[in-house]
Protein backbone atom coordinates (compact mmCIF):
# COMPACT_ATOMS: atom_id res chain seq x y z
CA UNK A 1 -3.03 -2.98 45.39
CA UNK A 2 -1.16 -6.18 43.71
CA UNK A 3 2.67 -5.61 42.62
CA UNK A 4 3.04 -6.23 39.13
CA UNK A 5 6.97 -6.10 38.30
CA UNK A 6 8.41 -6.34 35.07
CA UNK A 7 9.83 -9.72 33.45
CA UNK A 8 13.21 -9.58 33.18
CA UNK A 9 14.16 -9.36 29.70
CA UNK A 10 15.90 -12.21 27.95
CA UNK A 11 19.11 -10.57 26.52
CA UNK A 12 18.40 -11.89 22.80
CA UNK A 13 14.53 -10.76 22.55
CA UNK A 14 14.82 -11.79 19.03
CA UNK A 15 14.57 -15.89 20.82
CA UNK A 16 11.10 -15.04 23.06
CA UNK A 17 8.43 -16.67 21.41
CA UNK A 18 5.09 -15.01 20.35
CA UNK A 19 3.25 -15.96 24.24
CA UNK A 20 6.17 -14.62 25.63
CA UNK A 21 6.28 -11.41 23.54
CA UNK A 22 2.27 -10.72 24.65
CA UNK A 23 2.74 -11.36 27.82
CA UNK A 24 5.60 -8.55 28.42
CA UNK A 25 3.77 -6.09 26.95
CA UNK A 26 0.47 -6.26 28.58
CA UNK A 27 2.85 -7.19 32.49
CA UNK A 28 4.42 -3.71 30.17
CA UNK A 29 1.16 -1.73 30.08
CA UNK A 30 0.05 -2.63 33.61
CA UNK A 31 2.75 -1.31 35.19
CA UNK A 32 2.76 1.77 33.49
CA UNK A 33 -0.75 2.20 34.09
CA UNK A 34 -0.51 1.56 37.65
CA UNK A 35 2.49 3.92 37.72
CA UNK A 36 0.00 6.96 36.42
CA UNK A 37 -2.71 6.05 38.60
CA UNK A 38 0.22 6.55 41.53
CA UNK A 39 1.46 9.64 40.19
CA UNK A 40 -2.82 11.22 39.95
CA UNK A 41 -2.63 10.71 43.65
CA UNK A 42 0.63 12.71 43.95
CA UNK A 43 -0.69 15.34 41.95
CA UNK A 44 -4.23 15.60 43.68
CA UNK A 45 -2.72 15.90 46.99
CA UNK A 46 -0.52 18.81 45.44
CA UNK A 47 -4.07 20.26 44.20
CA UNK A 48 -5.49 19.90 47.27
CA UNK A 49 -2.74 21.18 49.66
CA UNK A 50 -2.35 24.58 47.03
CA UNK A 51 0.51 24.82 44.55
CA UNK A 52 1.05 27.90 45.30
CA UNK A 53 1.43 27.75 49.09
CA UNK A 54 3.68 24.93 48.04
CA UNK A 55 6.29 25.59 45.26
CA UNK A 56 4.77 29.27 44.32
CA UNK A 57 3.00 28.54 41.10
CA UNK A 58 -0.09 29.76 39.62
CA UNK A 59 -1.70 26.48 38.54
CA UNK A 60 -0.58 22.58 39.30
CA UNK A 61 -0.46 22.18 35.30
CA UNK A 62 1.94 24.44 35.40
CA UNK A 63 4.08 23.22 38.12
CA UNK A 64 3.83 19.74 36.40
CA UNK A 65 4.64 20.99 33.36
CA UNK A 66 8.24 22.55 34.32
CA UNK A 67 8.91 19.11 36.28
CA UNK A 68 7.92 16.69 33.69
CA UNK A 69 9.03 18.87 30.82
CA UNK A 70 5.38 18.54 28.97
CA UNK A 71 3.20 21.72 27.48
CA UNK A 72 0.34 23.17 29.63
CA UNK A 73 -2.04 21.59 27.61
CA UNK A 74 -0.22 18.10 28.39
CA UNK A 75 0.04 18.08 31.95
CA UNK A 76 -3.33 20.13 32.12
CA UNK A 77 -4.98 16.67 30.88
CA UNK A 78 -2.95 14.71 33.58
CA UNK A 79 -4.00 16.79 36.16
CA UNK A 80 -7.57 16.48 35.59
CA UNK A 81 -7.54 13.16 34.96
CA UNK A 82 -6.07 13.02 38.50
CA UNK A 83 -8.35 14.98 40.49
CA UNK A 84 -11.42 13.15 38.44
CA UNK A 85 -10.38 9.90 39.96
CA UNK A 86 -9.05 10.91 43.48
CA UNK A 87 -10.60 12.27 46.79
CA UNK A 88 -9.47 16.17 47.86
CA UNK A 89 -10.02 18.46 50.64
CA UNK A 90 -12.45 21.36 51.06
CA UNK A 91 -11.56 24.32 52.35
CA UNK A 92 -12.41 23.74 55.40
CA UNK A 93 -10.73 20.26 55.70
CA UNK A 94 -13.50 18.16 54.52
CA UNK A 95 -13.29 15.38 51.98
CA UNK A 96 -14.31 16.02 48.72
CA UNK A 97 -15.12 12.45 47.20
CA UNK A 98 -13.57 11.73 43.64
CA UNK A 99 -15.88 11.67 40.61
CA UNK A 100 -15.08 8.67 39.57
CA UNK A 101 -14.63 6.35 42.48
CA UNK A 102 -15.26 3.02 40.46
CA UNK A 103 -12.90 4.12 37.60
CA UNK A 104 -10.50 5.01 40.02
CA UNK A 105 -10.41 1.53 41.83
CA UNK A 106 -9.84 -0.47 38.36
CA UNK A 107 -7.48 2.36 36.85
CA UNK A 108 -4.98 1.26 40.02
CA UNK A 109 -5.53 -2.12 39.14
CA UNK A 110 -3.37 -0.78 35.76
CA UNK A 111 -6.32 -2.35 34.08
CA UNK A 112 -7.96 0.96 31.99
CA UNK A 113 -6.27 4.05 30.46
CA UNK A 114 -5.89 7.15 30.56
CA UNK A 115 -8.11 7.16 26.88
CA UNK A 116 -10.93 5.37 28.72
CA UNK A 117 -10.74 7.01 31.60
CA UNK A 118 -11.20 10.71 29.83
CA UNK A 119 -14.15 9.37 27.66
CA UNK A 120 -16.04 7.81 30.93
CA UNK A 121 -15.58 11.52 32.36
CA UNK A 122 -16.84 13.13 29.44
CA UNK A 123 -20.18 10.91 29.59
CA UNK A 124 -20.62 11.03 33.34
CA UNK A 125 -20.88 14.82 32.52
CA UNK A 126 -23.66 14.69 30.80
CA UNK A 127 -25.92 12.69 33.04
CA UNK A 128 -28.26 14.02 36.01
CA UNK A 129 -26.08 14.50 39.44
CA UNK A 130 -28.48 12.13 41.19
CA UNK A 131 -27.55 9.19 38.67
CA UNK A 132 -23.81 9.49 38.37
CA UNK A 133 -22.73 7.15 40.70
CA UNK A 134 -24.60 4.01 39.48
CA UNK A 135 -23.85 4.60 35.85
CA UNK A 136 -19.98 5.44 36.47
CA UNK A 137 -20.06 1.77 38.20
CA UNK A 138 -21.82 0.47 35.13
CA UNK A 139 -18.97 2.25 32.85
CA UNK A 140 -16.14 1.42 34.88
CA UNK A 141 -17.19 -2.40 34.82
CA UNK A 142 -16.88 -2.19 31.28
CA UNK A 143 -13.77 0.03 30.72
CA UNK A 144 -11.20 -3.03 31.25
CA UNK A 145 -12.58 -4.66 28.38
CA UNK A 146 -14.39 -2.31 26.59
CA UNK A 147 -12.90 -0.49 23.57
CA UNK A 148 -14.45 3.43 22.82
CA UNK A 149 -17.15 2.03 20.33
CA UNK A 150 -18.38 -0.48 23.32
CA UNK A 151 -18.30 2.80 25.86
CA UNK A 152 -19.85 5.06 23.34
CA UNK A 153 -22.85 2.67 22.50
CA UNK A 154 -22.95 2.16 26.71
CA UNK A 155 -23.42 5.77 26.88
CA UNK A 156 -25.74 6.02 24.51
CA UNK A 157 -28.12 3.36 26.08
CA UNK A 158 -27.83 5.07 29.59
CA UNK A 159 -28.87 8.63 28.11
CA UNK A 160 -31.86 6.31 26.46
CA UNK A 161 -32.49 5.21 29.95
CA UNK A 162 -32.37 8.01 32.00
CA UNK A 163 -33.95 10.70 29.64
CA UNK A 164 -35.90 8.71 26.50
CA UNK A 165 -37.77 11.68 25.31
CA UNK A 166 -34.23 13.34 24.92
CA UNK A 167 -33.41 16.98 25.98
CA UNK A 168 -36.19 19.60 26.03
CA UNK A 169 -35.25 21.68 23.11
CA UNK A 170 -33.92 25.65 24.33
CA UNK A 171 -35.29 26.93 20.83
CA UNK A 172 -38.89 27.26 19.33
CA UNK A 173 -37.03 27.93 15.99
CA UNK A 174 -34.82 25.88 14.45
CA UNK A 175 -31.24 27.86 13.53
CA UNK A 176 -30.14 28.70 10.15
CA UNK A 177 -28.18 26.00 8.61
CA UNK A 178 -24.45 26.90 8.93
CA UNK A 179 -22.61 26.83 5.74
CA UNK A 180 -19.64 28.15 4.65
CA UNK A 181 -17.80 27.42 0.63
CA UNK A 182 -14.38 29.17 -0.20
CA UNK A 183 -12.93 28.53 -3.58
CA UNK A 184 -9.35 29.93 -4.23
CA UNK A 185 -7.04 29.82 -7.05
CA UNK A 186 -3.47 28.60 -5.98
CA UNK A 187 -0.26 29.57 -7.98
CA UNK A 188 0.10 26.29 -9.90
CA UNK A 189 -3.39 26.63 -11.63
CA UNK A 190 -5.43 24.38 -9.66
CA UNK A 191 -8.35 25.46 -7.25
CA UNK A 192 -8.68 24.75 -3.93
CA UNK A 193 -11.83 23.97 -2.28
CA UNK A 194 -12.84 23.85 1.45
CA UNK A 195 -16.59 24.34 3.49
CA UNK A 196 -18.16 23.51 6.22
CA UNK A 197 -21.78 22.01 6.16
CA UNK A 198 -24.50 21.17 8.64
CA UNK A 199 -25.47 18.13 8.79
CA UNK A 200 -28.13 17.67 6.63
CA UNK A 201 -26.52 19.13 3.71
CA UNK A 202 -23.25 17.11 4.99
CA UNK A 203 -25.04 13.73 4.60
CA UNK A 204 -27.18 15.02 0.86
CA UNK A 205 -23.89 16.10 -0.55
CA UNK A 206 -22.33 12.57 1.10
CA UNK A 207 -25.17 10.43 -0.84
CA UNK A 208 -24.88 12.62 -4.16
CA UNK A 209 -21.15 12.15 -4.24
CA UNK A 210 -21.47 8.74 -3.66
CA UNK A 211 -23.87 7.93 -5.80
CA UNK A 212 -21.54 9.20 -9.44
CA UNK A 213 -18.47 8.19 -7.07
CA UNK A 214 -19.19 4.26 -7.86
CA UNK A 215 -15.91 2.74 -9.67
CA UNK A 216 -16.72 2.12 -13.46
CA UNK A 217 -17.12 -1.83 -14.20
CA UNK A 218 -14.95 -3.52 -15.66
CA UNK A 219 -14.73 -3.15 -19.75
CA UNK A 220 -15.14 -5.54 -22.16
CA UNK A 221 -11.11 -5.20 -22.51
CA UNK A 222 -11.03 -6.45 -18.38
CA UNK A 223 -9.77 -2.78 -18.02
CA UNK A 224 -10.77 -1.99 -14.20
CA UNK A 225 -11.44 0.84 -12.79
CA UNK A 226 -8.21 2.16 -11.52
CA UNK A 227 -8.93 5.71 -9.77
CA UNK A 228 -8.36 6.38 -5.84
CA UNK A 229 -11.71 7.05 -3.93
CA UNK A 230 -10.60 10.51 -3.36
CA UNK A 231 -10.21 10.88 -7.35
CA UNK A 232 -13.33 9.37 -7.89
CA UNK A 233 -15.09 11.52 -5.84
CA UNK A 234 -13.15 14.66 -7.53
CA UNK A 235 -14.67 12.99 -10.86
CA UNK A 236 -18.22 12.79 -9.48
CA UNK A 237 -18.00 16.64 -8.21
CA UNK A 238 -17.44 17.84 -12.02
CA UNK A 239 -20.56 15.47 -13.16
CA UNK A 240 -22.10 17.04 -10.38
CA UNK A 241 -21.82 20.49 -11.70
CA UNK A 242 -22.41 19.62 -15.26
CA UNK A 243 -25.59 18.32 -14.35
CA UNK A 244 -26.71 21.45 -12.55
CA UNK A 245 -25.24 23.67 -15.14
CA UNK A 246 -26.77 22.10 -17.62
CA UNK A 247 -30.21 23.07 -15.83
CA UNK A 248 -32.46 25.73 -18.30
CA UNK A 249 -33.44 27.51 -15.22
CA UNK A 250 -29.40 28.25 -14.07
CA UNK A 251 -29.32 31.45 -13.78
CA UNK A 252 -25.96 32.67 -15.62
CA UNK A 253 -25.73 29.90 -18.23
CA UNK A 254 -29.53 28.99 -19.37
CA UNK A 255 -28.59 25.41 -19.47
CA UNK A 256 -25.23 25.39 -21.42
CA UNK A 257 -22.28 23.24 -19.81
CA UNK A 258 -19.75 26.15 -19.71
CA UNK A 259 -20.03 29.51 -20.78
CA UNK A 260 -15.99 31.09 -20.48
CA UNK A 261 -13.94 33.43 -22.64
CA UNK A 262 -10.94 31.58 -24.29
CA UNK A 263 -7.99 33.37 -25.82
CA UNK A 264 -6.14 31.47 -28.53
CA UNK A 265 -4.65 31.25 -31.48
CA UNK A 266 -5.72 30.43 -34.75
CA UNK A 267 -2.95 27.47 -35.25
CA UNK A 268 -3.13 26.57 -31.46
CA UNK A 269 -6.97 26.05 -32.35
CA UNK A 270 -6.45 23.88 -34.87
CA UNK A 271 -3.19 21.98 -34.41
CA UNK A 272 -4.66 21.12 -30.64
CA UNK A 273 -0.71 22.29 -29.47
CA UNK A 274 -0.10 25.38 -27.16
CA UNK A 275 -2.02 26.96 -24.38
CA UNK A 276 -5.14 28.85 -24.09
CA UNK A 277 -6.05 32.26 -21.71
CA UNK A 278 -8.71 31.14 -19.65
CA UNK A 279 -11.74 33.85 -18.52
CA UNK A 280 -8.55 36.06 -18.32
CA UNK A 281 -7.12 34.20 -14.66
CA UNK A 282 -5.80 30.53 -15.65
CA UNK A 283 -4.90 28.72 -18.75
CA UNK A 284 -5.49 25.23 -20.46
CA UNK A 285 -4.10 23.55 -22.94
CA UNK A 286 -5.50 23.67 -26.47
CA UNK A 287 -6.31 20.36 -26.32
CA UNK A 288 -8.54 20.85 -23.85
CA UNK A 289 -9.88 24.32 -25.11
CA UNK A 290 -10.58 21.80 -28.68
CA UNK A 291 -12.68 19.60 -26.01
CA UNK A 292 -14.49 22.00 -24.42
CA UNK A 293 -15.31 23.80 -27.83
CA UNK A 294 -17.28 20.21 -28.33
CA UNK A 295 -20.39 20.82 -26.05
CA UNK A 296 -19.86 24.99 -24.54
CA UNK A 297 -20.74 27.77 -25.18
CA UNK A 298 -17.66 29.92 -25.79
CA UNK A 299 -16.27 33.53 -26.57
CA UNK A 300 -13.62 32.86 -28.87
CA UNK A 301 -11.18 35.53 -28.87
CA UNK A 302 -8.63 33.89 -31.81
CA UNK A 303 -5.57 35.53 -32.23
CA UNK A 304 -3.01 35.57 -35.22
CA UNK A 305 0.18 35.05 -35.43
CA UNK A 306 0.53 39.28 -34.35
CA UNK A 307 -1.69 38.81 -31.92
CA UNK A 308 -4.22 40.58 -33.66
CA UNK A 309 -7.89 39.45 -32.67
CA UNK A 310 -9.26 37.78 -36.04
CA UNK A 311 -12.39 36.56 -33.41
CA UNK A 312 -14.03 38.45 -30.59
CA UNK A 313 -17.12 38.27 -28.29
CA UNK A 314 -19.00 36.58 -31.01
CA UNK A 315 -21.20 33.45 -29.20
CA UNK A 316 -21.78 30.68 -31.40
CA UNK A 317 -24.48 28.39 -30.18
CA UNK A 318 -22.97 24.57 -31.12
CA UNK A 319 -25.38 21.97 -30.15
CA UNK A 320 -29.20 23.44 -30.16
CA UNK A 321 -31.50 21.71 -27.46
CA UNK A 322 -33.86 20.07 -30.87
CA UNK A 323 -30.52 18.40 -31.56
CA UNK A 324 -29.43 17.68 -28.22
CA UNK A 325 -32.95 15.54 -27.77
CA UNK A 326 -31.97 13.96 -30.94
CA UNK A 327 -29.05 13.09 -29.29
CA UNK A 328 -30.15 11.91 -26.17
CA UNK A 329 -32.72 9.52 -28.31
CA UNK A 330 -30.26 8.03 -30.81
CA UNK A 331 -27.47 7.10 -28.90
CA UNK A 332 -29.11 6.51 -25.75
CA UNK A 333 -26.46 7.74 -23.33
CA UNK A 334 -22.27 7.49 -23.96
CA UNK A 335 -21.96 5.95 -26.76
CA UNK A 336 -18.49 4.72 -26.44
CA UNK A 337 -18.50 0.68 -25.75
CA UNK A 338 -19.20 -0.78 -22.67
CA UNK A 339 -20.06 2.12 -20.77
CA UNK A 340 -23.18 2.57 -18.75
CA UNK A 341 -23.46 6.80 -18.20
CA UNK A 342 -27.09 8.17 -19.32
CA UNK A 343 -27.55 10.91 -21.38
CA UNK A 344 -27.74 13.50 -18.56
CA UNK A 345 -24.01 13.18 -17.27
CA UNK A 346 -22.67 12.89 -21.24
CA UNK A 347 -21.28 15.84 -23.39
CA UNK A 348 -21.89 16.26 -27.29
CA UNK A 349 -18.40 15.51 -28.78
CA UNK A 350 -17.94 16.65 -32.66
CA UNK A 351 -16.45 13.93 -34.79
CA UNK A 352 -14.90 16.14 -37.03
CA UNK A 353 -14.00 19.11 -34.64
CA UNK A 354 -15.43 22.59 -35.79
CA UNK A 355 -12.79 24.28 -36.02
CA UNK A 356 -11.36 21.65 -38.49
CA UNK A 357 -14.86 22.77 -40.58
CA UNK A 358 -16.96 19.95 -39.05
CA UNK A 359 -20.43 20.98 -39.15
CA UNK A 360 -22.96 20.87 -36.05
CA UNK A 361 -25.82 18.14 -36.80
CA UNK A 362 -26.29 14.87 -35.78
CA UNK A 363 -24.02 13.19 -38.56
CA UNK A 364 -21.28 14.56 -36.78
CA UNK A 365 -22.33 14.45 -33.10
CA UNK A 366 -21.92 11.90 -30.56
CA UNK A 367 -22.51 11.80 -26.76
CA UNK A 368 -19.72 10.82 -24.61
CA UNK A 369 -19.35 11.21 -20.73
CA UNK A 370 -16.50 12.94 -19.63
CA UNK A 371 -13.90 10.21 -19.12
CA UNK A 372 -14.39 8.85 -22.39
CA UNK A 373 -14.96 12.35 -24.30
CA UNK A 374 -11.35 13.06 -23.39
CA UNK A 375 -9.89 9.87 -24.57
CA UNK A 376 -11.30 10.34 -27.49
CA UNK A 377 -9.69 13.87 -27.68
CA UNK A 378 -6.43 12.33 -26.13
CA UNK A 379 -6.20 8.60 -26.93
CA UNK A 380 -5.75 6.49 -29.52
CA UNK A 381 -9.19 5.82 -30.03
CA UNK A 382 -11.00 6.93 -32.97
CA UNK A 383 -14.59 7.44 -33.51
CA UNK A 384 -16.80 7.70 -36.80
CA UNK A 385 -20.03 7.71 -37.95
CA UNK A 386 -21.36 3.80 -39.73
CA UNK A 387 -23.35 3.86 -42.80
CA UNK A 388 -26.57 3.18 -40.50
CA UNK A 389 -25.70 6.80 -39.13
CA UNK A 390 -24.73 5.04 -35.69
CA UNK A 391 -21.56 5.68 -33.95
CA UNK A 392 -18.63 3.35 -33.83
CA UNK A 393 -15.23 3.31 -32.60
CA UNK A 394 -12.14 1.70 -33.80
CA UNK A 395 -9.79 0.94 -30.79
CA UNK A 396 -5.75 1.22 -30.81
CA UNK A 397 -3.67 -1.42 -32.59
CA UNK A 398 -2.56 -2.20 -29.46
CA UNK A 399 -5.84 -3.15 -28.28
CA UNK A 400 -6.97 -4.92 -31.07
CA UNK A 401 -4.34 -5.20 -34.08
CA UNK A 402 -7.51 -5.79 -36.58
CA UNK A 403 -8.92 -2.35 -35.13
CA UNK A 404 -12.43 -3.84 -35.91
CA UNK A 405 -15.34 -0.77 -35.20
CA UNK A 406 -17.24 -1.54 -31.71
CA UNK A 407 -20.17 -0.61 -30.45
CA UNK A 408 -21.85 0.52 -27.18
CA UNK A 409 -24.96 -2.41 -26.85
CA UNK A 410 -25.80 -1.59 -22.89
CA UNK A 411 -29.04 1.38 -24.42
CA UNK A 412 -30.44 -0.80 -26.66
């Protein structure tokens, strides 16, 4: 084995220049490499000779883990890796050769890892005894240059090699799909979602996420799309379930968006200020219960001022499917301008809101997709019926200070 010392150190590092700089750290990692590879043959001569004929422990992990001052689990991994790439004794006195010989020979070199050298004994593993040797020469030719992808792909042709009509499968019958969904309600109101899918239904729920996930293009303002993947996906999840509630055949809702109990009052209702009692275990805003009110259907329980209920358990039907085709027809999908959503992923928002008095029929209905339903409710955008009976919207001043009425042109 070559000795590799360290450079001596200029004493202002800050001067070295940038060849410099690479070449101490790589003289760096070879050394230290070289030093572990050293220490695995310390170690596998302790496994080999019997810890405990020789300082009383149960297990050399353990040992190692009291001198070096690591975890079990630590110096387990060092331990293994040592007696992977170094020759021990039999019982009897024989040698026992190392399982991986080649790996071994450029590991000492300081040239591969201890990263490396785990994954190459993870894939020797899983090939045939009798062709072990030859592909661990293969792998450990590769491991000084290779990075896990290059090893990984390496592995993957020598499994096509060796076996290319793939394992013989143990079962006639495929196993039941594992999955597992738990929704809980954390103190501060929001839910918390977590599962565990197999991998088909991993990869369809991967492709259906990303599919409503895509960022929305850029408006006609140059407004772009400003949400984190992670929020877009959360936004694609609700248009998700809209779309399957919205289903005739769900069982539980017969096709309407949301079916909850809300608990407000009368002046909340109206005013859109205060909170609402939500199915009895959250609460939203009354803003939000006015939005929801748009396209759900709803037990109102309306309170007055004593609390007493003025409103309760009657279900009022708001947008009927007849008018919901009508819908669907006219405006063509969200109606609000510049944006692209179809019909199916849009909710019915009431101009004039019905508990203002706003009646439910089309001169007073518009479809909106989520994001833009609740600017509408929150923003500073307004939106109105045209003399044509076509929706329009007048923007903010400070979008336009002429607030001229737009239009959505992308459905016709």
């Amino acid at each position: 084995m070559s000795e590799t010392f360290l450079p001596e150190l200029p004493q202002e590092l800050w001067r070295a220049g940038k060849l410099e700089l690479a070449h101490g750290v790589q003289q760096s990692l070879q050394v230290i490499r070289m030093a572990t590879a050293g220490l695995g043959r310390y170690l596998a001569e302790i496994e080999s000779r019997g810890v405990k004929d020789l300082y009383g422990y149960g297990r050399t992990a353990a040992w190692f883990a009291d001198i070096a001052g690591l975890s079990v689990g630590e110096a387990g991994a060092v331990v293994k890796r040592a007696i992977a790439l170094n020759p021990s004794r039999a019982l009897d006195g024989t040698e026992v050769p190392a399982t991986l010989p080649a790996t071994a020979a450029v590991a000492a070199e300081g040239l591969v890892g201890d990263e490396r050298i785990d994954q190459i004994l993870e894939i020797v593993k899983k090939l045939p005894a009798e062709d072990r040797a030859n592909a661990e020469k293969i792998l450990a030719g590769l491991a000084p240059s290779a990075g896990p992808r290059q090893l990984a792909k390496a592995e993957a042709n020598l499994l096509a090699l060796l076996d290319p009509d793939g394992k013989e499968p143990k079962d006639p019958e495929p196993k039941e799909p594992r999955r597992e969904i738990t929704l809980e309600r954390r103190k501060d109101g929001f839910w918390k979602l977590t599962g565990l899918l197999d991998d088909e239904t991993g990869a369809r729920t991967a492709a259906a996420l990303e599919a409503y996930a895509q960022p929305r293009p850029v408006d006609e303002f140059g407004q772009a799309d400003l949400r984190m993947k992670c929020e877009r996906m959360g936004d694609a999840w609700v248009d998700i379930l809209d779309l399957a509630i919205a289903c005739p055949d769900q069982p539980g809702t017969s096709g309407y968006r949301t079916l909850v109990n809300v608990t407000i009052g009368l002046d909340e209702l109206k005013s859109g200020l205060g909170t609402a009692c939500l199915d009895f275990v959250g609460t939203m805003t009354a803003r939000d219960a006015r939005l929801a009110a748009c396209d759900c259907l709803m037990l109102p329980v309306v309170m007055s001022a004593a609390g007493e209920p003025l409103d309760v358990g009657r279900l009022r039907r708001f947008v009927t499917p007849g008018q919901r085709r009508a819908l669907n027809i006219r405006d063509g999908g969200c109606a609000f301008p510049g944006c692209h959503r179809k019909p199916k992923h849009c909710h019915a928002h009431h101009i004039l809101h019905w508990a203002d008095g706003g009646p439910t029929d089309l001169r007073n209905l518009v479809l909106l997709c989520g994001f833009h339903h609740r600017l509408i409710h929150h923003g500073d955008w307004e939106v109105r019926m045209a003399a044509d009976g076509l929706p329009e919207f007048i923007p903010p001043q400070y979008r336009d200070p002429l607030r001229q009425p737009r239009r959505n042109t992308l459905h016709r």
